[in-house]
C-alpha atoms as a PDB file:
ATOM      1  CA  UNK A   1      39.114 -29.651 -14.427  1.00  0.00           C
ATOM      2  CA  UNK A   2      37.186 -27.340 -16.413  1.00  0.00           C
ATOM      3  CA  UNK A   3      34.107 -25.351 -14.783  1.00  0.00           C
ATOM      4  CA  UNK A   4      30.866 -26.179 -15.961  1.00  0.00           C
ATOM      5  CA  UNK A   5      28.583 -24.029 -17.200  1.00  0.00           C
ATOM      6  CA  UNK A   6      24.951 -23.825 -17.506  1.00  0.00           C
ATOM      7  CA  UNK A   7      23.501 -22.061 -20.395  1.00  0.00           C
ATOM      8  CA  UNK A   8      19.625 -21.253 -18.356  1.00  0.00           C
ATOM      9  CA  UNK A   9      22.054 -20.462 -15.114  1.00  0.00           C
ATOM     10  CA  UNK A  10      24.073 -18.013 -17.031  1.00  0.00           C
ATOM     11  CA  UNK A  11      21.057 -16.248 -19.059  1.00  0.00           C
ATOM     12  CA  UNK A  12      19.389 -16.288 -15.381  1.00  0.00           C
ATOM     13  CA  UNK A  13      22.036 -13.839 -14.277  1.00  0.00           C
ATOM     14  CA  UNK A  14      22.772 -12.100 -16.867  1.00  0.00           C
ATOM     15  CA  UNK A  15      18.992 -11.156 -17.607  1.00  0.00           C
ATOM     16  CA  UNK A  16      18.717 -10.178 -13.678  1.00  0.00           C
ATOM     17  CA  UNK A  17      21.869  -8.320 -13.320  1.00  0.00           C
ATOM     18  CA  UNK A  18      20.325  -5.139 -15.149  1.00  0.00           C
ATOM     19  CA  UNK A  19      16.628  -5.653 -13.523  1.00  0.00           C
ATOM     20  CA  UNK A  20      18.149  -5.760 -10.254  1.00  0.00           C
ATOM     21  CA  UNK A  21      20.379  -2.448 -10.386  1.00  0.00           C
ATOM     22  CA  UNK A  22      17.007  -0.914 -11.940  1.00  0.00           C
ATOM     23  CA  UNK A  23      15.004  -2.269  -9.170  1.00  0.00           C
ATOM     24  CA  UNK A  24      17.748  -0.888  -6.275  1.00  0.00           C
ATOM     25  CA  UNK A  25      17.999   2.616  -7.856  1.00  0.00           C
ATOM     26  CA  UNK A  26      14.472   2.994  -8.159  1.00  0.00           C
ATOM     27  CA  UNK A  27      14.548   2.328  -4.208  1.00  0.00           C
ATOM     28  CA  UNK A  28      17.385   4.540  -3.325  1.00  0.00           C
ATOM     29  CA  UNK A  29      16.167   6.981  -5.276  1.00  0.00           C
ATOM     30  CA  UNK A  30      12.427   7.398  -3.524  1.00  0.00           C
ATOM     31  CA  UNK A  31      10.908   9.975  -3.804  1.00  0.00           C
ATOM     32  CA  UNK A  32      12.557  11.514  -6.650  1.00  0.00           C
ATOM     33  CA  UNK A  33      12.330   7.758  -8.409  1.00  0.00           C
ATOM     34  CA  UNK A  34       7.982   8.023  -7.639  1.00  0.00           C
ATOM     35  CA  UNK A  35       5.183   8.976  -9.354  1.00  0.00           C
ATOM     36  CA  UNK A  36       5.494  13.027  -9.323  1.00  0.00           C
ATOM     37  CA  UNK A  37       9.074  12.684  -8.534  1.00  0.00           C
ATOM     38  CA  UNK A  38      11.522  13.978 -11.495  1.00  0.00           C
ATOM     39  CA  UNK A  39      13.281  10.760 -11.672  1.00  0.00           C
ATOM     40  CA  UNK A  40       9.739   8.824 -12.420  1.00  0.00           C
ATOM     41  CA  UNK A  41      10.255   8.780 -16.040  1.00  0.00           C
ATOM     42  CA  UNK A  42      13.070   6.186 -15.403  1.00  0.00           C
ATOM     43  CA  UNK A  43      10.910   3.672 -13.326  1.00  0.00           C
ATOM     44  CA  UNK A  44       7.539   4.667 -15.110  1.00  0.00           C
ATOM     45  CA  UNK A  45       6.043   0.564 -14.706  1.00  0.00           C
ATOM     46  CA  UNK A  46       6.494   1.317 -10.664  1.00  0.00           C
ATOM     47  CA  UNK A  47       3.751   3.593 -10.760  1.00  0.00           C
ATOM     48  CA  UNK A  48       1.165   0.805 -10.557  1.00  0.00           C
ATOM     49  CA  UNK A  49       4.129  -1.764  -8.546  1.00  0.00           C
ATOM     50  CA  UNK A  50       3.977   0.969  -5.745  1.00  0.00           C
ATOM     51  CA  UNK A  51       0.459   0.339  -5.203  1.00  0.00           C
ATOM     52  CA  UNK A  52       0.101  -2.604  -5.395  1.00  0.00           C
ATOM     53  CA  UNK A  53       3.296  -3.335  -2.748  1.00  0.00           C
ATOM     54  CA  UNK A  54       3.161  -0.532  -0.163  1.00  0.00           C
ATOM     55  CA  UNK A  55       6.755  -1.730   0.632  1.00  0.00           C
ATOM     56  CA  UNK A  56       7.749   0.167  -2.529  1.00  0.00           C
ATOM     57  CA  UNK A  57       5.103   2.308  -2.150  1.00  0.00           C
ATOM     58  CA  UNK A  58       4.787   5.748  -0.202  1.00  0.00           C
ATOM     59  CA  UNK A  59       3.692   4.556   2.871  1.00  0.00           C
ATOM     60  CA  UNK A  60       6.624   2.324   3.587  1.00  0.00           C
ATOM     61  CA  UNK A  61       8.844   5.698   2.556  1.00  0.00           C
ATOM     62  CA  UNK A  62       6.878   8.177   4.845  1.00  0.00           C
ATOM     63  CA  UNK A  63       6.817   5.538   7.907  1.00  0.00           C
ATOM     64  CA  UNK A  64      10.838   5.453   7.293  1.00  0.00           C
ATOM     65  CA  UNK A  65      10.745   1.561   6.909  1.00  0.00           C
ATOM     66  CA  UNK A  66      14.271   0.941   6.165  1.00  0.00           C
ATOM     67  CA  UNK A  67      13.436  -2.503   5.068  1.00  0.00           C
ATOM     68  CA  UNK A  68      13.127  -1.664   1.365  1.00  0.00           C
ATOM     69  CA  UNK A  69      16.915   0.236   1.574  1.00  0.00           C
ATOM     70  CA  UNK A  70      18.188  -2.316   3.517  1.00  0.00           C
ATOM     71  CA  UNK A  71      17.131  -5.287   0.809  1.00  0.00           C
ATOM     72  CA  UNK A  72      18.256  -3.293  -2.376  1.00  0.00           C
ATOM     73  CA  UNK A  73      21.411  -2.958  -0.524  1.00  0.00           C
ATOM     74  CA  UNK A  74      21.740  -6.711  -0.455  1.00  0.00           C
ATOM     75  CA  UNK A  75      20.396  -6.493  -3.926  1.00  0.00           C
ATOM     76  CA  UNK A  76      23.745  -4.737  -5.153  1.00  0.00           C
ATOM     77  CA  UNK A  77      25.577  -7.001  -3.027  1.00  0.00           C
ATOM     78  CA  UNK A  78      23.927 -10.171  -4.849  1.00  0.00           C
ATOM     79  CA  UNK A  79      24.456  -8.648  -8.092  1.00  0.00           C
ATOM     80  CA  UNK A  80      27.826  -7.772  -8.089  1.00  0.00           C
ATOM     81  CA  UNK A  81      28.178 -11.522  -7.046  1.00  0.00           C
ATOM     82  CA  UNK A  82      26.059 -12.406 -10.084  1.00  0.00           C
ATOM     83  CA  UNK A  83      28.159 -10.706 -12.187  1.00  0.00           C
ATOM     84  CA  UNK A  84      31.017 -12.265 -10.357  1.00  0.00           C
ATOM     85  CA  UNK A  85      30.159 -15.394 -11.316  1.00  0.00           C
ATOM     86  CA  UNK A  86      29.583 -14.706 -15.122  1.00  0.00           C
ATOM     87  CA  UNK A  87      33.481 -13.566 -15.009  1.00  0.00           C
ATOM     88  CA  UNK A  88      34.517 -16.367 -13.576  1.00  0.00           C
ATOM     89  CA  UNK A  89      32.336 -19.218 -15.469  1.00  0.00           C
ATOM     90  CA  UNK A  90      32.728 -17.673 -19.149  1.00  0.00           C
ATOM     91  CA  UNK A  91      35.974 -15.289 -18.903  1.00  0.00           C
ATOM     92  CA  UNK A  92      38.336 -17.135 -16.653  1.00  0.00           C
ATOM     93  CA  UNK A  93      36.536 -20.415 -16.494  1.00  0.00           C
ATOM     94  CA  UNK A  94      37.707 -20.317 -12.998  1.00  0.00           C
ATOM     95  CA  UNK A  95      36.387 -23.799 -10.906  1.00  0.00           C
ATOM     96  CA  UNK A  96      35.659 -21.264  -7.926  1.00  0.00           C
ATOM     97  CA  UNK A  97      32.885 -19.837 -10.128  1.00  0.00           C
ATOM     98  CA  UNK A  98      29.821 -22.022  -8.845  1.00  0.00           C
ATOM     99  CA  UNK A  99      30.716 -21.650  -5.225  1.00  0.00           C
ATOM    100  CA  UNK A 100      30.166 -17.951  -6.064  1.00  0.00           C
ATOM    101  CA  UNK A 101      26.930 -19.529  -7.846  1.00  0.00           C
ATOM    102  CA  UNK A 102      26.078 -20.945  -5.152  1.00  0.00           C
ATOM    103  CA  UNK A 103      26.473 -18.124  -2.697  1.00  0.00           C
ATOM    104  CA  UNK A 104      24.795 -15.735  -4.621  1.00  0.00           C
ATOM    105  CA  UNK A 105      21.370 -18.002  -5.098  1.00  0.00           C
ATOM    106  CA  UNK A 106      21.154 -18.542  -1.367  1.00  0.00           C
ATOM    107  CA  UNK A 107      21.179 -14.843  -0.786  1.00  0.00           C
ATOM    108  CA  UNK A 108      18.494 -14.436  -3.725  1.00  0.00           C
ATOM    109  CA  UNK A 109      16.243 -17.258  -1.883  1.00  0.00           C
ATOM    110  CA  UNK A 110      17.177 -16.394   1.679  1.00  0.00           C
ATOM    111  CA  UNK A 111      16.418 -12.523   0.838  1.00  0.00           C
ATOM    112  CA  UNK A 112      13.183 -13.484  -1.337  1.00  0.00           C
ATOM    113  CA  UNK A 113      11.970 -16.485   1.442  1.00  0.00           C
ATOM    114  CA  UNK A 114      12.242 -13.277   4.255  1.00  0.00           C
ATOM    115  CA  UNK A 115      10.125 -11.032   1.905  1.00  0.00           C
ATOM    116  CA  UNK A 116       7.161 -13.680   1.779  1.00  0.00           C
ATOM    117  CA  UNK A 117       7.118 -14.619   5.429  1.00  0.00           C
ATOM    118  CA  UNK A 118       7.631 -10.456   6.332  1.00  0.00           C
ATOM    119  CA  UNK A 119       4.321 -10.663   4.636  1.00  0.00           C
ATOM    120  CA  UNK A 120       2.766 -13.868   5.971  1.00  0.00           C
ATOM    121  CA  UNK A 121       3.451 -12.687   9.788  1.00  0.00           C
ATOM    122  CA  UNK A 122       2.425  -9.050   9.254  1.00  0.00           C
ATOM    123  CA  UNK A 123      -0.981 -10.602   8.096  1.00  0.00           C
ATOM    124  CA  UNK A 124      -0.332  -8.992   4.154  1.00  0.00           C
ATOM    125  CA  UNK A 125       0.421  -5.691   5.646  1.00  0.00           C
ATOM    126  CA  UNK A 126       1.840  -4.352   2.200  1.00  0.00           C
ATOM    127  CA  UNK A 127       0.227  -6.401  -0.244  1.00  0.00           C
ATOM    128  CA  UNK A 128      -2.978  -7.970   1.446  1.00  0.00           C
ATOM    129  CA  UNK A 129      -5.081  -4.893   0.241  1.00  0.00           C
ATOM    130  CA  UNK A 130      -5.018  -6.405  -3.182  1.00  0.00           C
ATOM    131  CA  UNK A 131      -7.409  -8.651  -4.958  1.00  0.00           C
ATOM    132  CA  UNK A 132      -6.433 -12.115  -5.876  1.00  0.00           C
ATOM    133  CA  UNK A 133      -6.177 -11.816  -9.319  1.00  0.00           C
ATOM    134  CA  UNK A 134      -3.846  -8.102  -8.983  1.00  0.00           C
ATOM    135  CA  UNK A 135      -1.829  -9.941  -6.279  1.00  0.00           C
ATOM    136  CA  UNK A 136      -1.601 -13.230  -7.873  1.00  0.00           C
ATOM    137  CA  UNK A 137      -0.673 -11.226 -11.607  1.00  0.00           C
ATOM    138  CA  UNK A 138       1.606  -8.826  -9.998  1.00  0.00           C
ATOM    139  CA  UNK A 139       3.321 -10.325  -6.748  1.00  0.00           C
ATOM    140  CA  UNK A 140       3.209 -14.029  -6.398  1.00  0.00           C
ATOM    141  CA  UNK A 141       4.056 -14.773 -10.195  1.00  0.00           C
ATOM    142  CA  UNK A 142       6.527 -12.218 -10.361  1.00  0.00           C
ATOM    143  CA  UNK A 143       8.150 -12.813  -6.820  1.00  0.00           C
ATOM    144  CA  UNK A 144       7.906 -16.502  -6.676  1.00  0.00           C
ATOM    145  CA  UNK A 145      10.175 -16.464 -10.063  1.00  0.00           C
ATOM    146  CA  UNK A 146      12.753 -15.496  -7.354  1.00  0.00           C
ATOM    147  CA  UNK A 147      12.268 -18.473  -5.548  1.00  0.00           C
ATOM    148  CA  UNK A 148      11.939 -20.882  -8.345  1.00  0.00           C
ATOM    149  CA  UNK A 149      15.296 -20.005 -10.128  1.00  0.00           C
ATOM    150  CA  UNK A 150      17.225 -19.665  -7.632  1.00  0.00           C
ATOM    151  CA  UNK A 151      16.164 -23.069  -6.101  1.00  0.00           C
ATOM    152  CA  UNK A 152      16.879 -24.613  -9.419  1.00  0.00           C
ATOM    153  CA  UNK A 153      20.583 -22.588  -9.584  1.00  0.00           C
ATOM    154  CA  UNK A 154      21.095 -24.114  -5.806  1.00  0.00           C
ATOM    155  CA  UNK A 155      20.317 -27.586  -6.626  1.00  0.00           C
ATOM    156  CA  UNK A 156      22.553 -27.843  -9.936  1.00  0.00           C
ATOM    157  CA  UNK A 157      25.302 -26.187  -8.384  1.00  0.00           C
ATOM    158  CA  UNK A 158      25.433 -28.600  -5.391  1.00  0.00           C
ATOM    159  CA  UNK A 159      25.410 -31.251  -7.785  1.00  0.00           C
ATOM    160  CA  UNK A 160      28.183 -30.017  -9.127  1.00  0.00           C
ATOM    161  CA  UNK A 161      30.093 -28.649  -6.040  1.00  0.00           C
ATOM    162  CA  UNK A 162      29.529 -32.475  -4.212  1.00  0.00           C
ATOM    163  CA  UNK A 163      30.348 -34.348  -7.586  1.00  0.00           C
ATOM    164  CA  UNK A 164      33.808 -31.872  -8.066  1.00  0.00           C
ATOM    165  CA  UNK A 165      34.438 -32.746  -3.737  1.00  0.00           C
ATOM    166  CA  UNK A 166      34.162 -36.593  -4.202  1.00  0.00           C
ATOM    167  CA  UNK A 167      36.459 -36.659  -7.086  1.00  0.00           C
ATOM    168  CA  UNK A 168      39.012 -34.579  -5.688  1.00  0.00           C
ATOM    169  CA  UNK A 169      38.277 -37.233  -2.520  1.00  0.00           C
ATOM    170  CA  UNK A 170      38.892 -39.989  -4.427  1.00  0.00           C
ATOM    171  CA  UNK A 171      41.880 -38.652  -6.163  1.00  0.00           C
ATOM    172  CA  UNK A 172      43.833 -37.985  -2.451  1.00  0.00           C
ATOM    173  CA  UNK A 173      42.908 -41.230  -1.213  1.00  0.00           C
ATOM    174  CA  UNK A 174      44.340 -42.584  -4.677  1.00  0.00           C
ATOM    175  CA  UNK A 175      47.632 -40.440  -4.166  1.00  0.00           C
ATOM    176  CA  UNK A 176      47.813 -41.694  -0.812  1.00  0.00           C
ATOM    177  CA  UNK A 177      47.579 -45.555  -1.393  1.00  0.00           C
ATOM    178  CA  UNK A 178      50.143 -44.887  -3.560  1.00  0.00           C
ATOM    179  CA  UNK A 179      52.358 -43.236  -1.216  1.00  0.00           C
ATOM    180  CA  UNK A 180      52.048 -46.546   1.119  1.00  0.00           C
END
């Protein structure tokens, strides 16, 4: 059986692979990757993202909160996964690819779903100082695309995982009638 592929799932990844290494870097590389830092030039749009989400920010950095390493670690982990998944839908057309999907967008919405509630149970700790408008403009819009694609990416893949599982279901059961 041929995979199926999904033109807005594939353009999905392949648009995110490159913001996601650029968003990880600019985190590992804090606080060369900051404004004043000699790196800044490369990540010159976080200059107004850092204050707006201290977690990027220089306060997150000088309190050693690991939490911003620790996700862009996952990030590269995701990504690599993402890419993973491009290979296998488009070069191999390998039927493992949307498991791989699949994976990868519950890490996405698992890793994004942790961010908002971090910030719902620290009471907005590193975006609360912001107005709605900034916050809504900058954070939820932005953010919340990471929860709205990837929801959409898990719901067509299980479609297409369960569909794929009950034919290969009804296909044994067929062999084995036959084998009575």
């Amino acid at each position: 059986m041929a995979v199926k592929t999904h033109t807005l799932i594939s353009l999905w990844f392949a648009l995110t692979v490159p913001v996601i290494f650029w968003d990880a870097t600019y985190c590992f590389f804090r606080p060369r990757s900051m404004v004043g830092g000699d790196l800044h030039w490369i990540w010159t749009p976080y200059a107004l993202y850092q204050e707006i989400d201290y977690v990027y920010g220089l306060k997150a950095l000088q309190e050693g909160s690991g939490f911003t390493n620790a996700q862009s670690a996952l990030n590269v982990v995701e990504n690599f996964m993402n890419i993973g998944y491009l290979y296998l839908a488009h070069v191999t057309k390998s039927p493992v690819a949307p498991l791989l999907g699949f994976a990868s967008a519950t890490m996405t919405l698992s890793k994004t779903v942790l961010y908002w509630l971090q910030e719902y149970y620290c009471g907005g700790c590193a975006v609360g100082h912001n107005d709605f408008k900034t916050l809504f403009i900058y954070w939820i819009i932005p953010n919340g695309l990471w929860l709205v694609f990837p929801s959409y990416i898990l719901y067509v893949f299980w479609n297409d995982i369960s569909s794929a599982l009950h034919l290969a279901d009804r296909a044994t059961a067929k062999t084995k009638s036959k084998q009575q």
